[in-house]
Structure formats: structure tokens, C-alpha cells
C-alpha atoms as a PDB file:
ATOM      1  CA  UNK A   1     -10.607  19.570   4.243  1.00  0.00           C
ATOM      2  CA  UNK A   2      -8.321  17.441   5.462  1.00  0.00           C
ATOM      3  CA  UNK A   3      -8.080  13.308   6.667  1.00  0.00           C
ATOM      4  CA  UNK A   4      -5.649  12.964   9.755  1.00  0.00           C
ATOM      5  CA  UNK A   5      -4.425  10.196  11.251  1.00  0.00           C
ATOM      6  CA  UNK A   6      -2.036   9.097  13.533  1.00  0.00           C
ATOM      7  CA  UNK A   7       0.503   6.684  14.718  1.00  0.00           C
ATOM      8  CA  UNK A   8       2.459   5.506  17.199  1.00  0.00           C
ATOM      9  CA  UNK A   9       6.012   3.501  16.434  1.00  0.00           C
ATOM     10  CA  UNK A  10       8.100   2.356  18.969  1.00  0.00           C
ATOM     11  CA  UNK A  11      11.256   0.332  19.012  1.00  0.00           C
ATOM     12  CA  UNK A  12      10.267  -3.426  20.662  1.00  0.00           C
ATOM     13  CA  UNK A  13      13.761  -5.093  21.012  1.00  0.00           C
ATOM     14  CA  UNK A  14      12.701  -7.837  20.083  1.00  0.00           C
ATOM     15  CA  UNK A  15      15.388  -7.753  16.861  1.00  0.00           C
ATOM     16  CA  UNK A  16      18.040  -4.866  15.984  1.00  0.00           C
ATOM     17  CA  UNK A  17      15.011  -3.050  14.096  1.00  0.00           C
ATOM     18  CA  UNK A  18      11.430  -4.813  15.552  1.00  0.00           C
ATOM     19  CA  UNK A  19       8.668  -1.883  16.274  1.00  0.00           C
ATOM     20  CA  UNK A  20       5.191  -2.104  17.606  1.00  0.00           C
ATOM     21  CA  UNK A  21       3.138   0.200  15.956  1.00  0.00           C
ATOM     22  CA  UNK A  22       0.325   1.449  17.066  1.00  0.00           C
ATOM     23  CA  UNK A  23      -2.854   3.323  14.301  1.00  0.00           C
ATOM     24  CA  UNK A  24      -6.262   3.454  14.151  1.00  0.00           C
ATOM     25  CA  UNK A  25      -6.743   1.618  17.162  1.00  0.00           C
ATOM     26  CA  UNK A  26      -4.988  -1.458  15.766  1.00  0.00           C
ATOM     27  CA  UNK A  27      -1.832  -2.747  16.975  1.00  0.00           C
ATOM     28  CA  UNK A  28       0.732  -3.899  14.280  1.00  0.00           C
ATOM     29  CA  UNK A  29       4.626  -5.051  14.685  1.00  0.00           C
ATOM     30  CA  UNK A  30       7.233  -4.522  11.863  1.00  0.00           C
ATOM     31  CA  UNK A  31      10.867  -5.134  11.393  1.00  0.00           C
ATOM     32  CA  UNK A  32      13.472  -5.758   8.768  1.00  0.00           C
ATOM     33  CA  UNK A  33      14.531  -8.834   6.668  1.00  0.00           C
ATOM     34  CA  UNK A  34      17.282 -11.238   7.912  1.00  0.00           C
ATOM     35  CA  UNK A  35      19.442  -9.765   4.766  1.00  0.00           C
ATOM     36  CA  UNK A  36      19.356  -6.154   6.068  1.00  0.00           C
ATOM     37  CA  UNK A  37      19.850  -7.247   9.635  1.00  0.00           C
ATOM     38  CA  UNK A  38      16.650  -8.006  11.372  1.00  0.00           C
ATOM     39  CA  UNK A  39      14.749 -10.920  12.385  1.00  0.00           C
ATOM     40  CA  UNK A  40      11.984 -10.953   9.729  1.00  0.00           C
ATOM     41  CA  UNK A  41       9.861 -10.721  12.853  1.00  0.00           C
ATOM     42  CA  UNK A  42       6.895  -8.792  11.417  1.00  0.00           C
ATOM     43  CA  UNK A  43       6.570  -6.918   7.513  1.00  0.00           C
ATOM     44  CA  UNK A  44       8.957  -4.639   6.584  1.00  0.00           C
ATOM     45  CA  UNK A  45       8.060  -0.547   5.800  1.00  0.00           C
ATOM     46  CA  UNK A  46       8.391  -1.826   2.272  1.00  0.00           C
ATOM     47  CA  UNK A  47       6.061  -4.346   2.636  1.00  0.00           C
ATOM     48  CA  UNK A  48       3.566  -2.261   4.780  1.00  0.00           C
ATOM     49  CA  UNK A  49       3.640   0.359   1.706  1.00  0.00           C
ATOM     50  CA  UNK A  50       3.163  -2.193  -0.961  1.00  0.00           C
ATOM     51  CA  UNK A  51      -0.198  -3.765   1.445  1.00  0.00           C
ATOM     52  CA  UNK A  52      -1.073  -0.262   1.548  1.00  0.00           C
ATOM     53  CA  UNK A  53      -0.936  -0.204  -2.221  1.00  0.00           C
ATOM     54  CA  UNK A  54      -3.013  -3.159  -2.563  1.00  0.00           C
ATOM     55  CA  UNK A  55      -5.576  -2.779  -0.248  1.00  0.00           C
ATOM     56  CA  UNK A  56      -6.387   0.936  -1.266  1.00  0.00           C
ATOM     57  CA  UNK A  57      -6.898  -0.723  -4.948  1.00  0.00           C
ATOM     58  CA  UNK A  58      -9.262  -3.364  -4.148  1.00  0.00           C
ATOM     59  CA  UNK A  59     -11.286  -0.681  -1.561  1.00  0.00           C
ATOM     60  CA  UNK A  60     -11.506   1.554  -4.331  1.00  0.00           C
ATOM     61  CA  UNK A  61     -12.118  -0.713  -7.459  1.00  0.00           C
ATOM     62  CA  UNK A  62     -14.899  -2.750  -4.992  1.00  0.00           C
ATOM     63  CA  UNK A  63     -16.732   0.489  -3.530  1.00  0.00           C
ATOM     64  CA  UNK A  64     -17.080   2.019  -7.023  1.00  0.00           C
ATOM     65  CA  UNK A  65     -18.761  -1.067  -8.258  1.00  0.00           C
ATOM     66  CA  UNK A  66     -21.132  -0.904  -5.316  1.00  0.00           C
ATOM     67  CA  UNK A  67     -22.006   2.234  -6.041  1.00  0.00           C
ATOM     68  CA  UNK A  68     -22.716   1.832  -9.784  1.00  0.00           C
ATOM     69  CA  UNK A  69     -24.349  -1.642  -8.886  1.00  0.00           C
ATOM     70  CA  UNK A  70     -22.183  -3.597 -11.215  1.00  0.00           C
ATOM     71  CA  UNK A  71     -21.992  -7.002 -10.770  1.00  0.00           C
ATOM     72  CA  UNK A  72     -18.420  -7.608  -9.366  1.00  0.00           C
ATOM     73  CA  UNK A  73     -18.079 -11.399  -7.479  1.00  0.00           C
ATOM     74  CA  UNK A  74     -14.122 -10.447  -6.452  1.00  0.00           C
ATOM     75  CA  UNK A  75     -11.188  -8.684  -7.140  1.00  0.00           C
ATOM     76  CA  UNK A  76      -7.791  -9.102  -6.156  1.00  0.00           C
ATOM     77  CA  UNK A  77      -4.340  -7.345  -6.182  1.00  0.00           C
ATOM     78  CA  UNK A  78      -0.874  -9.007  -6.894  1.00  0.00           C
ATOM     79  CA  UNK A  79       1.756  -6.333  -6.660  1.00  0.00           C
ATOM     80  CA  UNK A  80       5.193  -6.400  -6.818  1.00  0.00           C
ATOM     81  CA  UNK A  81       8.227  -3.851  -5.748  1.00  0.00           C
ATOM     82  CA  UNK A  82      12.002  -3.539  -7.300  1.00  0.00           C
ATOM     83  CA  UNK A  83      14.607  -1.057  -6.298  1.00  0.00           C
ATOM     84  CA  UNK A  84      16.364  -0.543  -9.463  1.00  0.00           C
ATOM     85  CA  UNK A  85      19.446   0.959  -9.016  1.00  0.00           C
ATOM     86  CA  UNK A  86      20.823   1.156 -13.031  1.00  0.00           C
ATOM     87  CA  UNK A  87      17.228   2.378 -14.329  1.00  0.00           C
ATOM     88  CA  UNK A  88      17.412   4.979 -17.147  1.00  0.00           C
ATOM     89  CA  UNK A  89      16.383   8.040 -14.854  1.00  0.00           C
ATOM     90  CA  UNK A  90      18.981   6.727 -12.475  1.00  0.00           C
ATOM     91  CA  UNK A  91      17.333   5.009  -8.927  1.00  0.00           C
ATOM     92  CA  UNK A  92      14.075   3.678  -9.713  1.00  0.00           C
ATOM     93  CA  UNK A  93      11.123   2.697  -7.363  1.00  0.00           C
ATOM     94  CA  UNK A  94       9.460   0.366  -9.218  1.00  0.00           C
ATOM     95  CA  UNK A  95       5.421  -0.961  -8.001  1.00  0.00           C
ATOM     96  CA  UNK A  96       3.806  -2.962 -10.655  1.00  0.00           C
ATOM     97  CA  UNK A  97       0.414  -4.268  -9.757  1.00  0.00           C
ATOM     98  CA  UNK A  98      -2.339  -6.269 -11.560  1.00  0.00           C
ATOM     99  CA  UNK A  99      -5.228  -6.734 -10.835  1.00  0.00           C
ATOM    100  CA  UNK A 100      -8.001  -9.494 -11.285  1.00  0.00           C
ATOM    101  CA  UNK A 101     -11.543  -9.021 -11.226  1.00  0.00           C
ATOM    102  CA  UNK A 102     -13.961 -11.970 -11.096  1.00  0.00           C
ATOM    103  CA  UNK A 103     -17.218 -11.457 -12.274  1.00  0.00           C
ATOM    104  CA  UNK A 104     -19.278 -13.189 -15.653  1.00  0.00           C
ATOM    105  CA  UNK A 105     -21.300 -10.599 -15.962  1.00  0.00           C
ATOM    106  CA  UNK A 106     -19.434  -7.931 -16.314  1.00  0.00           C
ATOM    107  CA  UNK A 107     -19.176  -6.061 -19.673  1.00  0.00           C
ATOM    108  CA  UNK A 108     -16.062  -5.157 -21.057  1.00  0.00           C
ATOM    109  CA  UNK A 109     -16.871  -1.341 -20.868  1.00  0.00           C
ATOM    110  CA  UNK A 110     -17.762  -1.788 -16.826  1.00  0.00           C
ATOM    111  CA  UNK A 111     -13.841  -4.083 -16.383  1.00  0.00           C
ATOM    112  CA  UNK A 112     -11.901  -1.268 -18.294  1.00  0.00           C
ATOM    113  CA  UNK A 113     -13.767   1.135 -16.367  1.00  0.00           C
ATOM    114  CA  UNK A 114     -12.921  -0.801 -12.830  1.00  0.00           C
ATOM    115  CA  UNK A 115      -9.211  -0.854 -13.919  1.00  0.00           C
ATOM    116  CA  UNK A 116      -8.859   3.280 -14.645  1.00  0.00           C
ATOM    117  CA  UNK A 117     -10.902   3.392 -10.960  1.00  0.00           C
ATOM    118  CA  UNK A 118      -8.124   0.951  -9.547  1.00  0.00           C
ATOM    119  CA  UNK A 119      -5.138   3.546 -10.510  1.00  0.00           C
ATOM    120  CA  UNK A 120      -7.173   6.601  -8.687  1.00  0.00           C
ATOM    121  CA  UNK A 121      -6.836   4.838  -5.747  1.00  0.00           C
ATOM    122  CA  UNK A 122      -6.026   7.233  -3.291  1.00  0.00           C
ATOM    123  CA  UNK A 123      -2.573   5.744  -2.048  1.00  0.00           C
ATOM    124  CA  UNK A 124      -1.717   5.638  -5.953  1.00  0.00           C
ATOM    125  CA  UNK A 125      -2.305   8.843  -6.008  1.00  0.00           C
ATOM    126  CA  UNK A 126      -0.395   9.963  -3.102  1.00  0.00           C
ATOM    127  CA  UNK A 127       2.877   7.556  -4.475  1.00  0.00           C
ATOM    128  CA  UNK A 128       2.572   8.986  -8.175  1.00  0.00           C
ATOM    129  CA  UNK A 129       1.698  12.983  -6.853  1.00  0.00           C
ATOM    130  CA  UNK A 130       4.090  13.343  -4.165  1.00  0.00           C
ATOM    131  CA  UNK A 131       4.233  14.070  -0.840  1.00  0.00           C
ATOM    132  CA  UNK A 132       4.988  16.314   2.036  1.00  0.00           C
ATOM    133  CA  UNK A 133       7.100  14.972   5.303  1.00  0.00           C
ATOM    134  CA  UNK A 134       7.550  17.568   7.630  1.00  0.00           C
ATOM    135  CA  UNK A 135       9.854  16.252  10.653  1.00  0.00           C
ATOM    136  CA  UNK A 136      10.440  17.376  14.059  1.00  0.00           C
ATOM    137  CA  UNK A 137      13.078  15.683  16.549  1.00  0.00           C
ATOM    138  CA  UNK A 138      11.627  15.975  19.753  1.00  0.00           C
ATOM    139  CA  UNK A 139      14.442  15.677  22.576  1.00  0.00           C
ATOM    140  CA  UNK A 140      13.780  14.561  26.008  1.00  0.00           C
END
């Protein structure tokens, strides 16, 4: 079985590297920070990747406490991202997140359960398994 999905990019003009994307029936713009030459018109592809991060967390960590009924109020996702260029293993994509859940009645066995859930997120586990690309320049 397999999930598909597709998109649409397309260069706007707008800046040296604005594009309007186009996924899921939603309409989204993106471009590059002023430092690497754009306009800082829309998020970067960094930025869309680290949302992607977050968003798949708190999905996750708030559908399995639905379906245990545990009494979650909120969570929420601060993440970060570094490029470190003199790590150890060499180049080094760093994404640290943490994550917050709100809710007094909670046990501590249901919270430490909520944050293993939170790193089985399915983009976590596509960043931290690997992926495929397979690319195909089609020429007019």
C-alpha cells in the first residue's frame, strides 16, 4: 500500500527564487531568505520541512490520545534546525524539537507514553529512515 500525493511548484517572479506551490488542493508560496538572495517573500524549503516536522508531531501525539481517551487539553511543538558544518560525522542536519503537552490529568505513564508516540511521527520517520528521490527532467 502506498499514500501518493502530489504537487505542483512553479517559479512566480516575484523574487530571484519565489514559487507558488500548489498540493492537496491548497495553494502555498515559498522563497528564500534575504541572506541567500531572495525576498523572504513566503517560508523557505527549510522552513516548510521543519512545519512539516511539527505538525506531523502534534497530529500524531493528539490522535493517539484520542484514541486511548486520555485526557490531553494541548500540545505544542517548538523545533529548531542548524546546519552544522564542523559536526563530528562531518555535515550535520541538526532538528531538535520539544514538545509541550498541557493537560492536569495526565499521569506520568500516559506523558512519557505521548512523547515515544511524538518521535513515530510519520515525517520523523521518513527524516531518520531515509528516503527515495527518483528525478526525471522533462524537456519541452
Amino acid at each position: 500500500m502506498s499514500d501518493h500525493i502530489e504537487a505542483h511548484v512553479e517559479e512566480t517572479h516575484l523574487s530571484p527564487f519565489s514559487v507558488a506551490v500548489e498540493v492537496s488542493g491548497h495553494a502555498l508560496s515559498g522563497d528564500e531568505p534575504v541572506a541567500k538572495g531572495g525576498l523572504d517573500l513566503a517560508p523557505s524549503p527549510y522552513d516548510y520541512l521543519l512545519t512539516a516536522l511539527g505538525t506531523c508531531t502534534a497530529i500524531t501525539v493528539r490522535w493517539y490520545a484520542q484514541q486511548k481517551g486520555w485526557p490531553l487539553d494541548d500540545v505544542a511543538v517548538r523545533l529548531t534546525y542548524d546546519r552544522v558544518k564542523d559536526h563530528p560525522s562531518g555535515k550535520a542536519d541538526i532538528y531538535s524539537k520539544t514538545v509541550s503537552l498541557t493537560g492536569p490529568d495526565l499521569t506520568d505513564e500516559q506523558r512519557q507514553r505521548l512523547f515515544e508516540v511524538a518521535a513515530k511521527c510519520p515525517v520523523h520517520k521518513t527524516l531518520t529512515n531515509g528516503v527515495f528521490i527518483e528525478s526525471v527532467f522533462d524537456t519541452p
